[in-house]
N, C-alpha and C. Protein backbone atom coordinates (compact mmCIF):
# COMPACT_ATOMS: atom_id res chain seq x y z
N UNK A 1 5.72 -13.54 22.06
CA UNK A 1 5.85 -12.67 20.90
C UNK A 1 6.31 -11.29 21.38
N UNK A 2 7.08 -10.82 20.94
CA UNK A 2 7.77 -9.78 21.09
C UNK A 2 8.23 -8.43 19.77
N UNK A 3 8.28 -7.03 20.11
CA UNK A 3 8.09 -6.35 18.74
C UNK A 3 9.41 -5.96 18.87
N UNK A 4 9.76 -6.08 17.74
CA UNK A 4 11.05 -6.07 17.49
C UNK A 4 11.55 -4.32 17.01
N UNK A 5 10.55 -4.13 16.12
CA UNK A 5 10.50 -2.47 15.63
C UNK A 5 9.33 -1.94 15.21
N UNK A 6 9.34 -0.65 15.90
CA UNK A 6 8.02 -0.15 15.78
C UNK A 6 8.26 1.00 15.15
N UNK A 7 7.55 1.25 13.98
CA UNK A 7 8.16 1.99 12.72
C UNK A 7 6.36 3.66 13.16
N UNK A 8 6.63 4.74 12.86
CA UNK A 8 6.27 5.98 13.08
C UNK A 8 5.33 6.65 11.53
N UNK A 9 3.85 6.34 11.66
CA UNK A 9 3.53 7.05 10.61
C UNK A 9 3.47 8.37 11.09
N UNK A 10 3.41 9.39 9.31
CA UNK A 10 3.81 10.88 9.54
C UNK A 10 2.49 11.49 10.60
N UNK A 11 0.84 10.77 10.25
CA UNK A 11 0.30 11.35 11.34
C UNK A 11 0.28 10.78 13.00
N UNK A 12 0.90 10.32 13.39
CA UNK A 12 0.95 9.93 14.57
C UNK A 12 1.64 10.66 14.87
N UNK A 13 2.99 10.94 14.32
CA UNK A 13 3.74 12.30 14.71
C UNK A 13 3.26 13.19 15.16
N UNK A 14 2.66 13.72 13.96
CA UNK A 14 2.14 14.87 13.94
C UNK A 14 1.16 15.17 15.18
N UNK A 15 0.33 14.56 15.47
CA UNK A 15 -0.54 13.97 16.53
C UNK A 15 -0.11 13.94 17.69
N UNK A 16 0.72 13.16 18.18
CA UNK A 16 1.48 13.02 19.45
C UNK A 16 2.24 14.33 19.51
N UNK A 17 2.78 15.25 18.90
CA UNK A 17 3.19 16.11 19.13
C UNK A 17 2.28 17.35 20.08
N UNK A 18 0.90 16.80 19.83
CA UNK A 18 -0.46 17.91 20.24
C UNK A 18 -0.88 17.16 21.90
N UNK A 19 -0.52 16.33 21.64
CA UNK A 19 -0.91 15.46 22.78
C UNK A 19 -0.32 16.23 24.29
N UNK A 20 -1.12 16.52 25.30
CA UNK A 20 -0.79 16.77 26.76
C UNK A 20 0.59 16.28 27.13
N UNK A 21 1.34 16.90 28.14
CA UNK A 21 2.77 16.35 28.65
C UNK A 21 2.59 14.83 28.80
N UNK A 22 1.64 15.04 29.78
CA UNK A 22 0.69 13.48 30.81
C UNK A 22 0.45 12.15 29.78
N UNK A 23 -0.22 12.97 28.43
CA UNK A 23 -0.73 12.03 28.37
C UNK A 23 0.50 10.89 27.08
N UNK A 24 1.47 12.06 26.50
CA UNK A 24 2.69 11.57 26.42
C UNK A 24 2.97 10.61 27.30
N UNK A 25 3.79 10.96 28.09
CA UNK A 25 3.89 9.80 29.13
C UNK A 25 3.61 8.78 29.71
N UNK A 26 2.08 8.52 29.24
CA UNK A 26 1.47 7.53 29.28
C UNK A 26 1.37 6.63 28.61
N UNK A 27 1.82 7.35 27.03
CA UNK A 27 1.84 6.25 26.00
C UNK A 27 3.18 6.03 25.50
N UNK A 28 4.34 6.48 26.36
CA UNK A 28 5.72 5.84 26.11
C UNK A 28 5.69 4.48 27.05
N UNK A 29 5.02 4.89 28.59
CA UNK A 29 4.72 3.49 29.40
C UNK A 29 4.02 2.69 28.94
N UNK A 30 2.80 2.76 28.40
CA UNK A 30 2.42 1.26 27.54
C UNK A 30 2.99 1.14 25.93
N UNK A 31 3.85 1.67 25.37
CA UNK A 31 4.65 1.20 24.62
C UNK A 31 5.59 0.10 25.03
N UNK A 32 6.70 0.90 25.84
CA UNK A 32 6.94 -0.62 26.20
C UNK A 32 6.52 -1.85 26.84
N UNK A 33 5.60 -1.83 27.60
CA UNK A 33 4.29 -2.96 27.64
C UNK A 33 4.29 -3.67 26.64
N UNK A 34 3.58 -2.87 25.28
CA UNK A 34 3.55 -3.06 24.10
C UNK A 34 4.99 -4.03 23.06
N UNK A 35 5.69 -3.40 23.64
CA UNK A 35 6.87 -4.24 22.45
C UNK A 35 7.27 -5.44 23.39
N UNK A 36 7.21 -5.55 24.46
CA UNK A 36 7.67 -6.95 25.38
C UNK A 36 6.29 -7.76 24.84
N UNK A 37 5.38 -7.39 25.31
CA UNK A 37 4.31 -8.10 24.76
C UNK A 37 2.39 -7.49 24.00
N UNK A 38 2.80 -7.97 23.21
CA UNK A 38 1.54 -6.91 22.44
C UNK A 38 0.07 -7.45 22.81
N UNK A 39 0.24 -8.48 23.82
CA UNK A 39 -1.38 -8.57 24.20
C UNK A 39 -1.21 -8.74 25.07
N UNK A 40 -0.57 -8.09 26.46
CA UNK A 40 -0.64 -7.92 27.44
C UNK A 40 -2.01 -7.05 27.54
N UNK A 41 -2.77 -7.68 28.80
CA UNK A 41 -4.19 -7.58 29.31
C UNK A 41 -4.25 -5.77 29.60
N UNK A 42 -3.04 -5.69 30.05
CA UNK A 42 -3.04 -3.80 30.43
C UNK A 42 -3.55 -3.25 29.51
N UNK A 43 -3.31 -3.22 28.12
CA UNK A 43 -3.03 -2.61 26.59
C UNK A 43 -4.56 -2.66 26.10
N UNK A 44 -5.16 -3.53 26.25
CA UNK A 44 -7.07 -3.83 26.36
C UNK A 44 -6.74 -3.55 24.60
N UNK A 45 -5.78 -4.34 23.94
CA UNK A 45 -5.62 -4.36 22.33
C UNK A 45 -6.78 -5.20 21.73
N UNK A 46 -6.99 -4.28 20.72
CA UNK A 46 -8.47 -5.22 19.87
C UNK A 46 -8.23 -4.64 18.31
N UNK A 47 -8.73 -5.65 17.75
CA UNK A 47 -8.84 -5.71 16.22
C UNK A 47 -10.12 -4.73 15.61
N UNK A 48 -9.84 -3.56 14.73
CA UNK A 48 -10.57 -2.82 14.21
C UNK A 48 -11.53 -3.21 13.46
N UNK A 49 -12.78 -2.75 13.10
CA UNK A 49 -13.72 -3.44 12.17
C UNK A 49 -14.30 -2.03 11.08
N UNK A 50 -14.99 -2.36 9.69
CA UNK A 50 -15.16 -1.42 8.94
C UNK A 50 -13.90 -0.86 8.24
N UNK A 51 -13.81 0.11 7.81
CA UNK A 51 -12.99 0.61 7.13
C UNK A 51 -11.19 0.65 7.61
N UNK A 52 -11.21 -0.24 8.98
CA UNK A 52 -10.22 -0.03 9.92
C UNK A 52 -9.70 -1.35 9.90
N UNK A 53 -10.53 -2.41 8.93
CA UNK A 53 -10.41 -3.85 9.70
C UNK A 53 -9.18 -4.28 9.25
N UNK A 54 -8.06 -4.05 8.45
CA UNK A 54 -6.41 -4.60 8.74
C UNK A 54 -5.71 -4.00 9.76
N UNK A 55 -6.31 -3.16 10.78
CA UNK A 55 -5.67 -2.12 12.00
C UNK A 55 -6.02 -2.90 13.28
N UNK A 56 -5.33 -2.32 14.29
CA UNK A 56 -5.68 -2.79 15.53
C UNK A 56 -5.21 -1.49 16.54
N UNK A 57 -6.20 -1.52 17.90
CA UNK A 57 -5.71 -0.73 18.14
C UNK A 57 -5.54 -0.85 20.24
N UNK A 58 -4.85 -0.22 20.91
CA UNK A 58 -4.54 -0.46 22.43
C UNK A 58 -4.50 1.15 23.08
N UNK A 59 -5.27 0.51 24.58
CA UNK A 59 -5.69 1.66 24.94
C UNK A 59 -4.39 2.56 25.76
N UNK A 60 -4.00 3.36 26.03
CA UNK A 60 -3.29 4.61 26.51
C UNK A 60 -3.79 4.67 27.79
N UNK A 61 -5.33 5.43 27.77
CA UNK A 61 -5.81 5.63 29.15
C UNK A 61 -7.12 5.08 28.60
N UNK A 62 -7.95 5.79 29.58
CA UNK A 62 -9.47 5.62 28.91
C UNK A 62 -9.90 6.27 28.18
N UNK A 63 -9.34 7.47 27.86
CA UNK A 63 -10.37 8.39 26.54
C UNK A 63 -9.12 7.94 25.27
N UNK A 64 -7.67 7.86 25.66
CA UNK A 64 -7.03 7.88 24.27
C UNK A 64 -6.17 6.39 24.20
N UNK A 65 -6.21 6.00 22.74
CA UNK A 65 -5.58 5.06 21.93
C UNK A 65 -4.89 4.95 20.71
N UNK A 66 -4.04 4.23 20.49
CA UNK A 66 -3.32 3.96 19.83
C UNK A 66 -3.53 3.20 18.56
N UNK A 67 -3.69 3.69 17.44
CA UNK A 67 -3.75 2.54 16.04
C UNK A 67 -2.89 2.57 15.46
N UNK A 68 -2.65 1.45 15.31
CA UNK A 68 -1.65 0.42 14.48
C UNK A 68 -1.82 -0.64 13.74
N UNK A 69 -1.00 -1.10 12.49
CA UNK A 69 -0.85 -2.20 11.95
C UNK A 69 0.52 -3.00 12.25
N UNK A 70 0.00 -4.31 11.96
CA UNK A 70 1.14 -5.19 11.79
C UNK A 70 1.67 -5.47 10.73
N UNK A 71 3.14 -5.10 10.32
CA UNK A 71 3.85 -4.93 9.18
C UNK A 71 4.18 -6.53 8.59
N UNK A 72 4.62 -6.82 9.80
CA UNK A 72 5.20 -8.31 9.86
C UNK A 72 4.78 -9.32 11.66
N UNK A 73 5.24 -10.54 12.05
CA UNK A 73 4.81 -10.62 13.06
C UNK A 73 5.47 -9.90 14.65
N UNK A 74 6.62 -9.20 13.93
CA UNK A 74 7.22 -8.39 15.00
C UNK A 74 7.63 -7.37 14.27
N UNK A 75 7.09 -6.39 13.68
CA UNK A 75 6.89 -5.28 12.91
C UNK A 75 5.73 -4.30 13.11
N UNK A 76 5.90 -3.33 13.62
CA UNK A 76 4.02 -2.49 13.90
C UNK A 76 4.52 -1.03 12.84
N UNK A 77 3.36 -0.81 12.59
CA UNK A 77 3.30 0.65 12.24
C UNK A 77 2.36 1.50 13.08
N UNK A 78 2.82 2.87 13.82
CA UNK A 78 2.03 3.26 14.61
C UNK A 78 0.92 3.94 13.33
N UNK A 79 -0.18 4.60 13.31
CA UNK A 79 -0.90 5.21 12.00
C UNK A 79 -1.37 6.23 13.10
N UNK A 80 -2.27 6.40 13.96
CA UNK A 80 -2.27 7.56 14.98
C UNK A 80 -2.73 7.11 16.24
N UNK A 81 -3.24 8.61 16.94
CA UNK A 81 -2.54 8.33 18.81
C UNK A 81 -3.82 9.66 18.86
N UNK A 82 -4.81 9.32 19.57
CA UNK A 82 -5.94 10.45 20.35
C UNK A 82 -6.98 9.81 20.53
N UNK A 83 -8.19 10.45 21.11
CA UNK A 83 -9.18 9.85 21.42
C UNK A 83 -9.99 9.08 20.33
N UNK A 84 -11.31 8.55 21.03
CA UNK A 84 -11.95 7.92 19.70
C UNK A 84 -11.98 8.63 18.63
N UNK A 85 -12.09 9.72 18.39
CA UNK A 85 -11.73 10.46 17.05
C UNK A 85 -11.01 9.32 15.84
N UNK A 86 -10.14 9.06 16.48
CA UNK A 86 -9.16 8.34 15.92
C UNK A 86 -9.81 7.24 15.01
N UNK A 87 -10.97 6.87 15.17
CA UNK A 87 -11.81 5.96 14.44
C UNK A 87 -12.91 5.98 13.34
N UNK A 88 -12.61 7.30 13.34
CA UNK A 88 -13.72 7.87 12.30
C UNK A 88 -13.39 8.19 10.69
């Protein structure tokens, strides 16, 4: 399985824009991880629960991650990008 297009919500933008040089960089390298294969073991991707549970989300580093939905089966929407914050 492979992602074909990965479509940009307005707060992830917004978000990643605040984000460290570093830690940018970190999450363009497991992006593409990410679109070759979306459950590659690196990505430590898991399915959200509670108010989150059509989301999923893959880790960056250890403090920050990535949430997303699946639009289609090779379709993502990013929704946002920071630490656990991101889950609340």
């Amino acid at each position: 399985m492979r992602i074909l297009e990965i479509r940009i919500g307005g707060k992830f933008e917004r978000q990643y824009k605040k984000l460290p040089e570093q830690i940018r960089e970190s999450a363009k390298e497991k992006e593409y991880i990410f679109r070759n294969n979306p459950f590659d073991p690196r990505l430590d991707i898991h399915k959200l629960h509670g108010k989150d549970k059509n989301a999923w989300a893959f880790s960056i580093t250890r403090s920050y991650r990535i949430k997303f939905i699946f639009l289609t089966e090779s379709i993502v929407l990013l929704l946002e990008i920071g630490t656990h914050d991101i889950y609340k």
